[in-house]
N, C-alpha and C. Protein backbone atom coordinates (compact mmCIF):
# COMPACT_ATOMS: atom_id res chain seq x y z
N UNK A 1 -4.42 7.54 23.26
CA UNK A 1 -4.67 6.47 24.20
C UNK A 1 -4.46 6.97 25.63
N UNK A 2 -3.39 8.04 25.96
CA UNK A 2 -3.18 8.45 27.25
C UNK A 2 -4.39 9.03 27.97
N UNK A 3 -4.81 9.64 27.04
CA UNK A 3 -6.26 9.99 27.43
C UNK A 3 -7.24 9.55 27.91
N UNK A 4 -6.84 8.12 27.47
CA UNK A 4 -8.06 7.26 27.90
C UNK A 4 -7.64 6.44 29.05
N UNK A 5 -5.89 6.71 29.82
CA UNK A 5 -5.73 6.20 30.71
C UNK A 5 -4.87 5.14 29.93
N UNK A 6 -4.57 4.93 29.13
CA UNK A 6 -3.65 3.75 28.50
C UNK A 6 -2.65 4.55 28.26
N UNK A 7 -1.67 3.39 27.83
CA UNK A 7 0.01 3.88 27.65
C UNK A 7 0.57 2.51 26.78
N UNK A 8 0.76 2.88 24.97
CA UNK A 8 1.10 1.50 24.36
C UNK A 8 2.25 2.81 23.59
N UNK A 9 3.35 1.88 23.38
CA UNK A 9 4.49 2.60 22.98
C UNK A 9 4.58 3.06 21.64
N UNK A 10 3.32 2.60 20.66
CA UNK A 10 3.38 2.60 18.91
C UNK A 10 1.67 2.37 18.69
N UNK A 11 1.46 2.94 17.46
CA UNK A 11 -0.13 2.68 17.09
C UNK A 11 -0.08 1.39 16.80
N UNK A 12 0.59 0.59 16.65
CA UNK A 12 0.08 -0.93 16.39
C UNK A 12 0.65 -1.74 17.96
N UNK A 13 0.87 -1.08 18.71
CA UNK A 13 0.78 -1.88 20.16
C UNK A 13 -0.20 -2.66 20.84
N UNK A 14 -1.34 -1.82 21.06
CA UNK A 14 -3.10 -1.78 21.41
C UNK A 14 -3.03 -3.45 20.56
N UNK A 15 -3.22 -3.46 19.54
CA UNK A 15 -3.39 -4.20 18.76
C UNK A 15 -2.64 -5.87 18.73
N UNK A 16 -1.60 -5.15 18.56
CA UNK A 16 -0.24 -6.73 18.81
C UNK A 16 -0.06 -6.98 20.39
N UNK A 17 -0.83 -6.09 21.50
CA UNK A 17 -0.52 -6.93 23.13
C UNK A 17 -0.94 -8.62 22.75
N UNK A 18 -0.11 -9.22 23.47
CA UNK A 18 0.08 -10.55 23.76
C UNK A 18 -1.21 -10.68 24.79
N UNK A 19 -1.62 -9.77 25.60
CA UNK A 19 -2.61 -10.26 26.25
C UNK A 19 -3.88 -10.50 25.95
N UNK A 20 -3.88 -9.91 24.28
CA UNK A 20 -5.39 -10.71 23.74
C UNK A 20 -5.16 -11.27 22.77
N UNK A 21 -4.53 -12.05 22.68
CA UNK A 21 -3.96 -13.35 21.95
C UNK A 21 -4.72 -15.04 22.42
N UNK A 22 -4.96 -14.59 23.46
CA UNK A 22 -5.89 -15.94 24.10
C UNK A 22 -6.97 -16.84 23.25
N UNK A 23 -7.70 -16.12 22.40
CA UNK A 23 -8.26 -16.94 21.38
C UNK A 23 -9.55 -17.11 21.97
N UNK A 24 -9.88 -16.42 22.90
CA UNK A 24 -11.37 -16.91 23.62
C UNK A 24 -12.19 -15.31 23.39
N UNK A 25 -13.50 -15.33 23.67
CA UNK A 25 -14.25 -13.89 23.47
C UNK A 25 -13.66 -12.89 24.44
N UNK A 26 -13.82 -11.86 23.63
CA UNK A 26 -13.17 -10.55 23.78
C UNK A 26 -13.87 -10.17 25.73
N UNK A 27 -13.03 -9.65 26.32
CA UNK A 27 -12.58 -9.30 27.62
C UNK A 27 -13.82 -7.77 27.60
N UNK A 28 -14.31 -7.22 28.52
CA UNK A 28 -14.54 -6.03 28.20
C UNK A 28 -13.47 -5.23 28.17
N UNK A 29 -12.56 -5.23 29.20
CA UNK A 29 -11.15 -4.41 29.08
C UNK A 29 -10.73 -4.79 27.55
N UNK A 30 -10.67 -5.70 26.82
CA UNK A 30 -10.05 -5.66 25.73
C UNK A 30 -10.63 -4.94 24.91
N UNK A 31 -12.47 -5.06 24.62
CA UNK A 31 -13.43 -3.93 24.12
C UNK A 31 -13.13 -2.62 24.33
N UNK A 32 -13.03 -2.51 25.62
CA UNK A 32 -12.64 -1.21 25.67
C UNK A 32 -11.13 -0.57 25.14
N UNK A 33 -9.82 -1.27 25.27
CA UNK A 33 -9.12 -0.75 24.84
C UNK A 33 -9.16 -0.85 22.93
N UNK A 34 -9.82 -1.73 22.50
CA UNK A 34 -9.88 -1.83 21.04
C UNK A 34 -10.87 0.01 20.72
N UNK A 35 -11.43 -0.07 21.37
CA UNK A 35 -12.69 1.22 20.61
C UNK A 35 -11.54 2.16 21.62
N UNK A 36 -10.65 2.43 22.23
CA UNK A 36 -9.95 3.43 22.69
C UNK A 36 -8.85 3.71 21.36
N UNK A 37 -8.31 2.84 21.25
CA UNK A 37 -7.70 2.62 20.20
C UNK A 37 -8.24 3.24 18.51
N UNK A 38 -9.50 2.61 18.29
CA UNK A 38 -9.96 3.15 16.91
C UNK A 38 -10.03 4.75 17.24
N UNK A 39 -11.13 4.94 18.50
CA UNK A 39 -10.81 6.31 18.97
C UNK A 39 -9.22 7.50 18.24
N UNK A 40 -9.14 6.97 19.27
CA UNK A 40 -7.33 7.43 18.87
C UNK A 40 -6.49 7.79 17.74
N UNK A 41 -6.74 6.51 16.65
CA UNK A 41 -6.78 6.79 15.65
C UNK A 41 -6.91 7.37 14.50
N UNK A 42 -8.55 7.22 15.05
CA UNK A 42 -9.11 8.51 13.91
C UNK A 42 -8.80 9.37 14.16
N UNK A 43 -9.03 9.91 15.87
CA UNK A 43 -8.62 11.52 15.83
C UNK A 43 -6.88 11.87 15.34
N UNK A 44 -6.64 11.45 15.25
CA UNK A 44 -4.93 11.53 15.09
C UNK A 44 -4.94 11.25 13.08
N UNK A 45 -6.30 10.80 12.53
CA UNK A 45 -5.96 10.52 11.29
C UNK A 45 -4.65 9.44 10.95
N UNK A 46 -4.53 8.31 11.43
CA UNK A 46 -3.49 7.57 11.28
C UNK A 46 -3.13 6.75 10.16
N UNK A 47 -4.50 6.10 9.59
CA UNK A 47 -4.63 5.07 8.38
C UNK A 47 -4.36 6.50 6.85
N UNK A 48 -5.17 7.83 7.13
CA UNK A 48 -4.55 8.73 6.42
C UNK A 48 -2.89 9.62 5.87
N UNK A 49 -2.83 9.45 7.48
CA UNK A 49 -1.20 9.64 7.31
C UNK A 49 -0.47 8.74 6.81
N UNK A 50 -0.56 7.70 7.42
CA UNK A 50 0.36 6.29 6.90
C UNK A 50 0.14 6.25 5.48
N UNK A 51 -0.86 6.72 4.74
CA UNK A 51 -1.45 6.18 3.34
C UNK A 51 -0.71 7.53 2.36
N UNK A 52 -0.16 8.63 3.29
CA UNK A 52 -0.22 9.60 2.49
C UNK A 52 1.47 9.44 1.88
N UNK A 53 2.33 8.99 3.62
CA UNK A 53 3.24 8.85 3.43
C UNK A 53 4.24 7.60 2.47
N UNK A 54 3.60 6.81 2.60
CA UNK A 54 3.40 4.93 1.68
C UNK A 54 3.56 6.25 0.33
N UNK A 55 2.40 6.77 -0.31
CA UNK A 55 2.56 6.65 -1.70
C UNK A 55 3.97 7.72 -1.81
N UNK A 56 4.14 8.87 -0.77
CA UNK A 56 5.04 10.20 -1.11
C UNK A 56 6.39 8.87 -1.31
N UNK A 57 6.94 7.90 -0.58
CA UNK A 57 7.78 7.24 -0.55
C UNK A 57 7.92 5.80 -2.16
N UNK A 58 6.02 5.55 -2.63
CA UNK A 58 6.14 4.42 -3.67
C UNK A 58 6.38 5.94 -4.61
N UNK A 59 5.38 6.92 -5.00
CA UNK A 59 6.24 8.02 -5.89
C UNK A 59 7.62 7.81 -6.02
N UNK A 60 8.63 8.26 -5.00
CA UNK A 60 10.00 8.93 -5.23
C UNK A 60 10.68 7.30 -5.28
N UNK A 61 10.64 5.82 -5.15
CA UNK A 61 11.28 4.54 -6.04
C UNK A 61 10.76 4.81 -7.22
N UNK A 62 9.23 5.08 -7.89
CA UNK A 62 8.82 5.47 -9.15
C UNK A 62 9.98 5.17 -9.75
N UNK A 63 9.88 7.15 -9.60
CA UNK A 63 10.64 8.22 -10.15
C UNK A 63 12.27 7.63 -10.16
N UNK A 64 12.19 6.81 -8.69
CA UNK A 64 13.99 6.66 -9.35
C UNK A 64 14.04 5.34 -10.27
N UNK A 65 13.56 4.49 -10.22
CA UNK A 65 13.78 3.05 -10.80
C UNK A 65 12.30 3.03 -12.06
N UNK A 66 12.07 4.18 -12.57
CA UNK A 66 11.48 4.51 -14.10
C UNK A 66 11.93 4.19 -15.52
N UNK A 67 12.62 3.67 -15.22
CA UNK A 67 13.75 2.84 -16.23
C UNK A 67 13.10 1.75 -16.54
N UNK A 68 13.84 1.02 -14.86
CA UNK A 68 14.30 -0.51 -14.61
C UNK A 68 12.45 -0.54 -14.57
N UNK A 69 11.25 -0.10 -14.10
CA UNK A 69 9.60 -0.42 -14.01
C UNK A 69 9.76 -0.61 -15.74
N UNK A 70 9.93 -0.08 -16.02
CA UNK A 70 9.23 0.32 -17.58
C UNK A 70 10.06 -0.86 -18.33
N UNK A 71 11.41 -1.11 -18.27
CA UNK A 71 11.42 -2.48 -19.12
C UNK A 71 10.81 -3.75 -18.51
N UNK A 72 10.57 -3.79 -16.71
CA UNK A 72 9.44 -4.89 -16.71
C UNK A 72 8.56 -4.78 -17.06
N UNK A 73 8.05 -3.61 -17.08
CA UNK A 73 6.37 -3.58 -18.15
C UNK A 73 6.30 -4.16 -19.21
N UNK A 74 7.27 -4.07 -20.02
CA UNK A 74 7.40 -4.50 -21.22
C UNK A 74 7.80 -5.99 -21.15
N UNK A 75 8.22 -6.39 -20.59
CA UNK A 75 8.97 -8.02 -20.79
C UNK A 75 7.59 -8.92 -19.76
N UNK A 76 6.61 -8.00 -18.72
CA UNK A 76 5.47 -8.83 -18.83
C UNK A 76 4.88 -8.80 -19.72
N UNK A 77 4.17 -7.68 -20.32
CA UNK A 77 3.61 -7.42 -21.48
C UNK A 77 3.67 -8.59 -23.37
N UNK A 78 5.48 -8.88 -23.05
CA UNK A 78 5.85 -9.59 -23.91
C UNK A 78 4.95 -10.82 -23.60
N UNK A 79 5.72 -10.82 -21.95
CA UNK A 79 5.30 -12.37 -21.87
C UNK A 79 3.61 -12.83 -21.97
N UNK A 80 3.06 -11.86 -21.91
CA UNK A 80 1.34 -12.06 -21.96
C UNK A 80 0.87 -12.38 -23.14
N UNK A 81 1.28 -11.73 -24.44
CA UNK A 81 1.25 -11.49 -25.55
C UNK A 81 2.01 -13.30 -26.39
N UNK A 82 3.31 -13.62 -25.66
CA UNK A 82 3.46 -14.82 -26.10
C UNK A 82 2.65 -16.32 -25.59
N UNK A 83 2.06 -15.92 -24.21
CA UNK A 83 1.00 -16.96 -23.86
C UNK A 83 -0.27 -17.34 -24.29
């Protein structure tokens, strides 16, 4: 975003400003900072990273609570089977 002359403190900043919250058609400044933004994004690969890191983190609860998943599997499973 600096690049483009903007300065938002987090990738979901651009996005959550209060100043396009107004509810009326999009601003060109707001156009523009939205496609600065997707910009940004992609080049930085962000929805990839975030997606890579989400599963490295749902993996390793897996792996620890592989137990406690696996007897709810089973006690939905029950319960499907008794409905």
């Amino acid at each position: 975003m600096t690049s483009e002359g903007l300065s938002y403190a987090t990738p979901i900043s651009a996005v959550s400003d209060l100043k396009w919250r107004s509810g009326t058609v999009p601003s060109k400044e707001e156009i523009a900072v939205a496609a600065a933004d997707k910009k940004c994004k992609s080049n930085v690969n962000l929805v990839g990273s975030a997606l890579a890191v989400q599963a490295a983190y749902d993996k390793a609860y897996i792996a620890q609570y592989k137990a406690q998943l696996d007897g709810f599997k089973t006690q939905l499973a029950n319960l499907v089977k008794a409905s």
